[in-house]
C-alpha atoms as a PDB file:
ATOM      1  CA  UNK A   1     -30.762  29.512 -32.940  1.00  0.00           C
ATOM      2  CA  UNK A   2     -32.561  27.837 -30.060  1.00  0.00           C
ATOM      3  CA  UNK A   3     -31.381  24.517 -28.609  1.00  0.00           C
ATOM      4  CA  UNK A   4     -34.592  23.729 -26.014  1.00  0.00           C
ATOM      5  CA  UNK A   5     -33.113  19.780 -23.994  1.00  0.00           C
ATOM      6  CA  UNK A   6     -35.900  18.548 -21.844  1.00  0.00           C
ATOM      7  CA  UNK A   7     -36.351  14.835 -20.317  1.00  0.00           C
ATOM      8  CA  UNK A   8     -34.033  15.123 -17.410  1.00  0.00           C
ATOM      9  CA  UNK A   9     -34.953  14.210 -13.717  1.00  0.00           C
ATOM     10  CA  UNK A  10     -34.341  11.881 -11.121  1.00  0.00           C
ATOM     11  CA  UNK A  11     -34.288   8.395 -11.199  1.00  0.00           C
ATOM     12  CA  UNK A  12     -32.666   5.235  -9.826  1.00  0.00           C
ATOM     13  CA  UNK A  13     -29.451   3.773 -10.600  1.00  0.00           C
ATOM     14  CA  UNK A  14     -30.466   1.319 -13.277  1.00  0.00           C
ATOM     15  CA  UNK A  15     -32.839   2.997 -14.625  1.00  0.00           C
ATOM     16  CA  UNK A  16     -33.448   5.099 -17.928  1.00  0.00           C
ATOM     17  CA  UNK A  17     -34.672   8.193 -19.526  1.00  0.00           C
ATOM     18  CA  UNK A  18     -34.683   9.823 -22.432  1.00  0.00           C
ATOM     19  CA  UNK A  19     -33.677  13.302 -23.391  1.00  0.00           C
ATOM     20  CA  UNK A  20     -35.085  15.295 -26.091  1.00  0.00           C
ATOM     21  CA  UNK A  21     -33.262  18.345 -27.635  1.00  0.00           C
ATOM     22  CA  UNK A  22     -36.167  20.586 -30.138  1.00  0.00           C
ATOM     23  CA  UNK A  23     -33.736  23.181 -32.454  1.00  0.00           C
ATOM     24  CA  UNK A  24     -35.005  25.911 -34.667  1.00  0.00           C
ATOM     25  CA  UNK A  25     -33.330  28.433 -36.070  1.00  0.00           C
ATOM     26  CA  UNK A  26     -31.045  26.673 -38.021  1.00  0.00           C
ATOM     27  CA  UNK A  27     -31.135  24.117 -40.985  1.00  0.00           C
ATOM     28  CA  UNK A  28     -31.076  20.644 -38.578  1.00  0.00           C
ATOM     29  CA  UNK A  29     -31.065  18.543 -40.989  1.00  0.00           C
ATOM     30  CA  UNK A  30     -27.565  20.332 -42.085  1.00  0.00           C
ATOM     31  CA  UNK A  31     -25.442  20.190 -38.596  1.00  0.00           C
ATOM     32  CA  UNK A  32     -24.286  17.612 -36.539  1.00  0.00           C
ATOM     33  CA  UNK A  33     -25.568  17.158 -33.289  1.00  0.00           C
ATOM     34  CA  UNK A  34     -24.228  16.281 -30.023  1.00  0.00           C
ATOM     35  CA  UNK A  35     -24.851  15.682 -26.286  1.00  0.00           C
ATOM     36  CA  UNK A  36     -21.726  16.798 -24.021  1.00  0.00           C
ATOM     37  CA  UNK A  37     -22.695  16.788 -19.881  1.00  0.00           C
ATOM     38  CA  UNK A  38     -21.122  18.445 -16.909  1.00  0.00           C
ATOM     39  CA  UNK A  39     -21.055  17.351 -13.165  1.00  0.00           C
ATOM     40  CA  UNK A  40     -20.351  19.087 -10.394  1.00  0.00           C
ATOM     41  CA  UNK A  41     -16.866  20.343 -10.113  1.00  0.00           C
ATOM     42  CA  UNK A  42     -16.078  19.231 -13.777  1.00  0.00           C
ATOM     43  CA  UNK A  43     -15.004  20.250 -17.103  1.00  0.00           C
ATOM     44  CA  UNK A  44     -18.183  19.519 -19.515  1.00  0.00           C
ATOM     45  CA  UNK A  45     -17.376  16.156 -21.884  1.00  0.00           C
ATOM     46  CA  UNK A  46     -18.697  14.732 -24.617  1.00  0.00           C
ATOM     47  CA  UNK A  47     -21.393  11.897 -24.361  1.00  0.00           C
ATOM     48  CA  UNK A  48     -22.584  11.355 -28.431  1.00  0.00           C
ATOM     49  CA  UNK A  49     -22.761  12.716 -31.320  1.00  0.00           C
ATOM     50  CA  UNK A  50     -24.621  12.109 -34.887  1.00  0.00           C
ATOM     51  CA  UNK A  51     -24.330  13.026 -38.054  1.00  0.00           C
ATOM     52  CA  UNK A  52     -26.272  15.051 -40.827  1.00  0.00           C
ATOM     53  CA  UNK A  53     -28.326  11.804 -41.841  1.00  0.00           C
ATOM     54  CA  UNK A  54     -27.775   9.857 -39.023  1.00  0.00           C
ATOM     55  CA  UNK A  55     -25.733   7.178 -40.324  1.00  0.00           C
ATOM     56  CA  UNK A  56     -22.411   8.410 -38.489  1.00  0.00           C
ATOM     57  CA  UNK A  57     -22.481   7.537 -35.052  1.00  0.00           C
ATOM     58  CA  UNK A  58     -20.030   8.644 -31.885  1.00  0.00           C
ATOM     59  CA  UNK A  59     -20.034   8.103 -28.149  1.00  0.00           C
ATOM     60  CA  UNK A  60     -17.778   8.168 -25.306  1.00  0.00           C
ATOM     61  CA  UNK A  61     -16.313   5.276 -23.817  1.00  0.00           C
ATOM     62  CA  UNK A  62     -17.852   5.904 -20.585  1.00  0.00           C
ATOM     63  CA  UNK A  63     -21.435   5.653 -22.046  1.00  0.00           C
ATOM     64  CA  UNK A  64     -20.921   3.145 -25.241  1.00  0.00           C
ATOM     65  CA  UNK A  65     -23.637   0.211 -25.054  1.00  0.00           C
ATOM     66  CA  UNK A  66     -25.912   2.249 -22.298  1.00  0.00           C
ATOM     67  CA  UNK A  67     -26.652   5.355 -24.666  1.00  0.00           C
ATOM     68  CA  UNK A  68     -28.374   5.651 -28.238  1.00  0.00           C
ATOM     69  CA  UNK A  69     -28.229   8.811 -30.143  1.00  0.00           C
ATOM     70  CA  UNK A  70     -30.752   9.323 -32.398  1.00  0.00           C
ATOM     71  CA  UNK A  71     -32.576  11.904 -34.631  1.00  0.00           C
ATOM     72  CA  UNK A  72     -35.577  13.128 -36.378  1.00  0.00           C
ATOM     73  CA  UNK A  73     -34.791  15.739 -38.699  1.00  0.00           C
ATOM     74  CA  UNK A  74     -38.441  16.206 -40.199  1.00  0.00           C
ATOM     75  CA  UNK A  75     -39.208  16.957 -36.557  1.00  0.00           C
ATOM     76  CA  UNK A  76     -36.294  19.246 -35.937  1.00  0.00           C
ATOM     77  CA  UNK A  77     -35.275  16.899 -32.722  1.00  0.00           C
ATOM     78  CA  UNK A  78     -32.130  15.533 -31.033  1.00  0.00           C
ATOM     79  CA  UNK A  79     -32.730  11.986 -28.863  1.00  0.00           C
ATOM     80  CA  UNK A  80     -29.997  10.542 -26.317  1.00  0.00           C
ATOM     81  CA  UNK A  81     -31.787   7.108 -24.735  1.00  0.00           C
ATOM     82  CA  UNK A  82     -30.498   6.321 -21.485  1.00  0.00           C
ATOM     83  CA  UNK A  83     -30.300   2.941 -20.538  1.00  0.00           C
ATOM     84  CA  UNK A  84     -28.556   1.464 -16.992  1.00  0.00           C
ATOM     85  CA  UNK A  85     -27.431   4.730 -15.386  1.00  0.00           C
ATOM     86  CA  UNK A  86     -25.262   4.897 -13.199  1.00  0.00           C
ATOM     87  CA  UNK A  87     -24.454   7.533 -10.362  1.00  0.00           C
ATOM     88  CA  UNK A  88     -21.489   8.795 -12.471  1.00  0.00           C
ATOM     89  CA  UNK A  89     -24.438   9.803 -15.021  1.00  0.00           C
ATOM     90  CA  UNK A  90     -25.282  12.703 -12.993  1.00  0.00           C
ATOM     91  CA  UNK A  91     -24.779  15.628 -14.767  1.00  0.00           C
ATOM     92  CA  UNK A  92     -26.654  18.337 -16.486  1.00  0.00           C
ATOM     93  CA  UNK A  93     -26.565  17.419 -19.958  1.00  0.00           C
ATOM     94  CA  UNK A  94     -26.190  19.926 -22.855  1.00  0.00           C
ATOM     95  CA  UNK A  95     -27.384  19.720 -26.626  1.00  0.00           C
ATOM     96  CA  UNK A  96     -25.139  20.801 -29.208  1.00  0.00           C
ATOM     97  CA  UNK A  97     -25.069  22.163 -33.006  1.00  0.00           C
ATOM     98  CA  UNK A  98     -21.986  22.004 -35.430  1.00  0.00           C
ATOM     99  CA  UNK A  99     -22.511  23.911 -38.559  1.00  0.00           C
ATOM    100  CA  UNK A 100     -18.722  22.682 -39.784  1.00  0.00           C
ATOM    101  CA  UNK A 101     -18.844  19.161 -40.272  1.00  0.00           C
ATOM    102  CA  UNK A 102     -21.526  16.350 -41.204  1.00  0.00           C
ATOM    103  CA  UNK A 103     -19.119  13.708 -39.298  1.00  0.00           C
ATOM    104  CA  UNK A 104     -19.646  12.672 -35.444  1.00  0.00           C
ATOM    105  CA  UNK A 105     -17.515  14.458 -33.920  1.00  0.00           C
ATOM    106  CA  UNK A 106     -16.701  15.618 -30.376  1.00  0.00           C
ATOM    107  CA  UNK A 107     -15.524  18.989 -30.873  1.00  0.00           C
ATOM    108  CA  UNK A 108     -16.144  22.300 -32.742  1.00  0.00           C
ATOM    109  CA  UNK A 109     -19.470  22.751 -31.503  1.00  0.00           C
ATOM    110  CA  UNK A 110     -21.069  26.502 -32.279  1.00  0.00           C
ATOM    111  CA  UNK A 111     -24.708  26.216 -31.075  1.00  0.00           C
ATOM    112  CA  UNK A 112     -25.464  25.059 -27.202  1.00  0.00           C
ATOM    113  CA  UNK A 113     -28.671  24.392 -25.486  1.00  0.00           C
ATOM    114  CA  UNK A 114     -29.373  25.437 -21.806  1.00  0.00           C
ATOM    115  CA  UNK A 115     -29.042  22.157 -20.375  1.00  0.00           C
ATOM    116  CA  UNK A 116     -31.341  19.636 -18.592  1.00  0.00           C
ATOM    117  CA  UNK A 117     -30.569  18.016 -14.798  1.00  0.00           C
ATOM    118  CA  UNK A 118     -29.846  13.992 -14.908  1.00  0.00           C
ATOM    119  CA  UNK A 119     -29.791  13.023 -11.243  1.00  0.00           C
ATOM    120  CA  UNK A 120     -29.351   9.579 -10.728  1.00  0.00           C
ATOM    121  CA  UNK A 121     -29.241   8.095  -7.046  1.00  0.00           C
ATOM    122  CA  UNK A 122     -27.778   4.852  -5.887  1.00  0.00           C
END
């Protein structure tokens, strides 16, 4: 299984971008998929998460309103918009698979991605 998350960078507080997570090995359209990210000095946390079809939606409080989880599942890929970021955004940000449940959820992950950098500068 192969969780590629691209679409990081730099960019000003207020600002946006958009990550991309591409999976193969696995059956995406059967796992639910989330985006957890970790700063400096802290333990990784969930962001969002999204169901088998999509229609089950979770996010953190932190990022609820800014962020939009989607997915394409006849293109095998994983979206998290960001919209108004703030400092406290930066973080590398993981994709994750769960082959256990088709429900949002922020836990029980068993596939992770390698990360992408989300610098955001006041």
């Amino acid at each position: 299984v192969q969780l590629q998350a691209s679409g990081g960078g730099l960019v000003q507080a207020g600002g946006s971008l958009r990550l991309s997570c591409a999976a193969s090995g696995l059956t995406f359209s059967s796992h639910t998929m989330g985006w957890f990210r970790q700063a400096p000095g802290k333990e990784r946390e969930f962001v969002a998460a999204i169901g088998w079809s999509g229609g089950g939606i979770n996010y953190a409080g932190s990022v609820k309103g800014r962020y939009a989880i989607s997915r394409d599942n006849a293109k095998n890929t994983l979206y998290l918009q960001m919209n108004s970021l703030k400092p406290e955004d930066t973080a590398v940000y993981y994709c994750a698979a769960n082959s256990y449940t088709i429900v949002p959820t922020d836990r029980g992950y068993n596939y992770w991605g390698q990360g992408t950098q989300v610098t955001v500068s006041s």
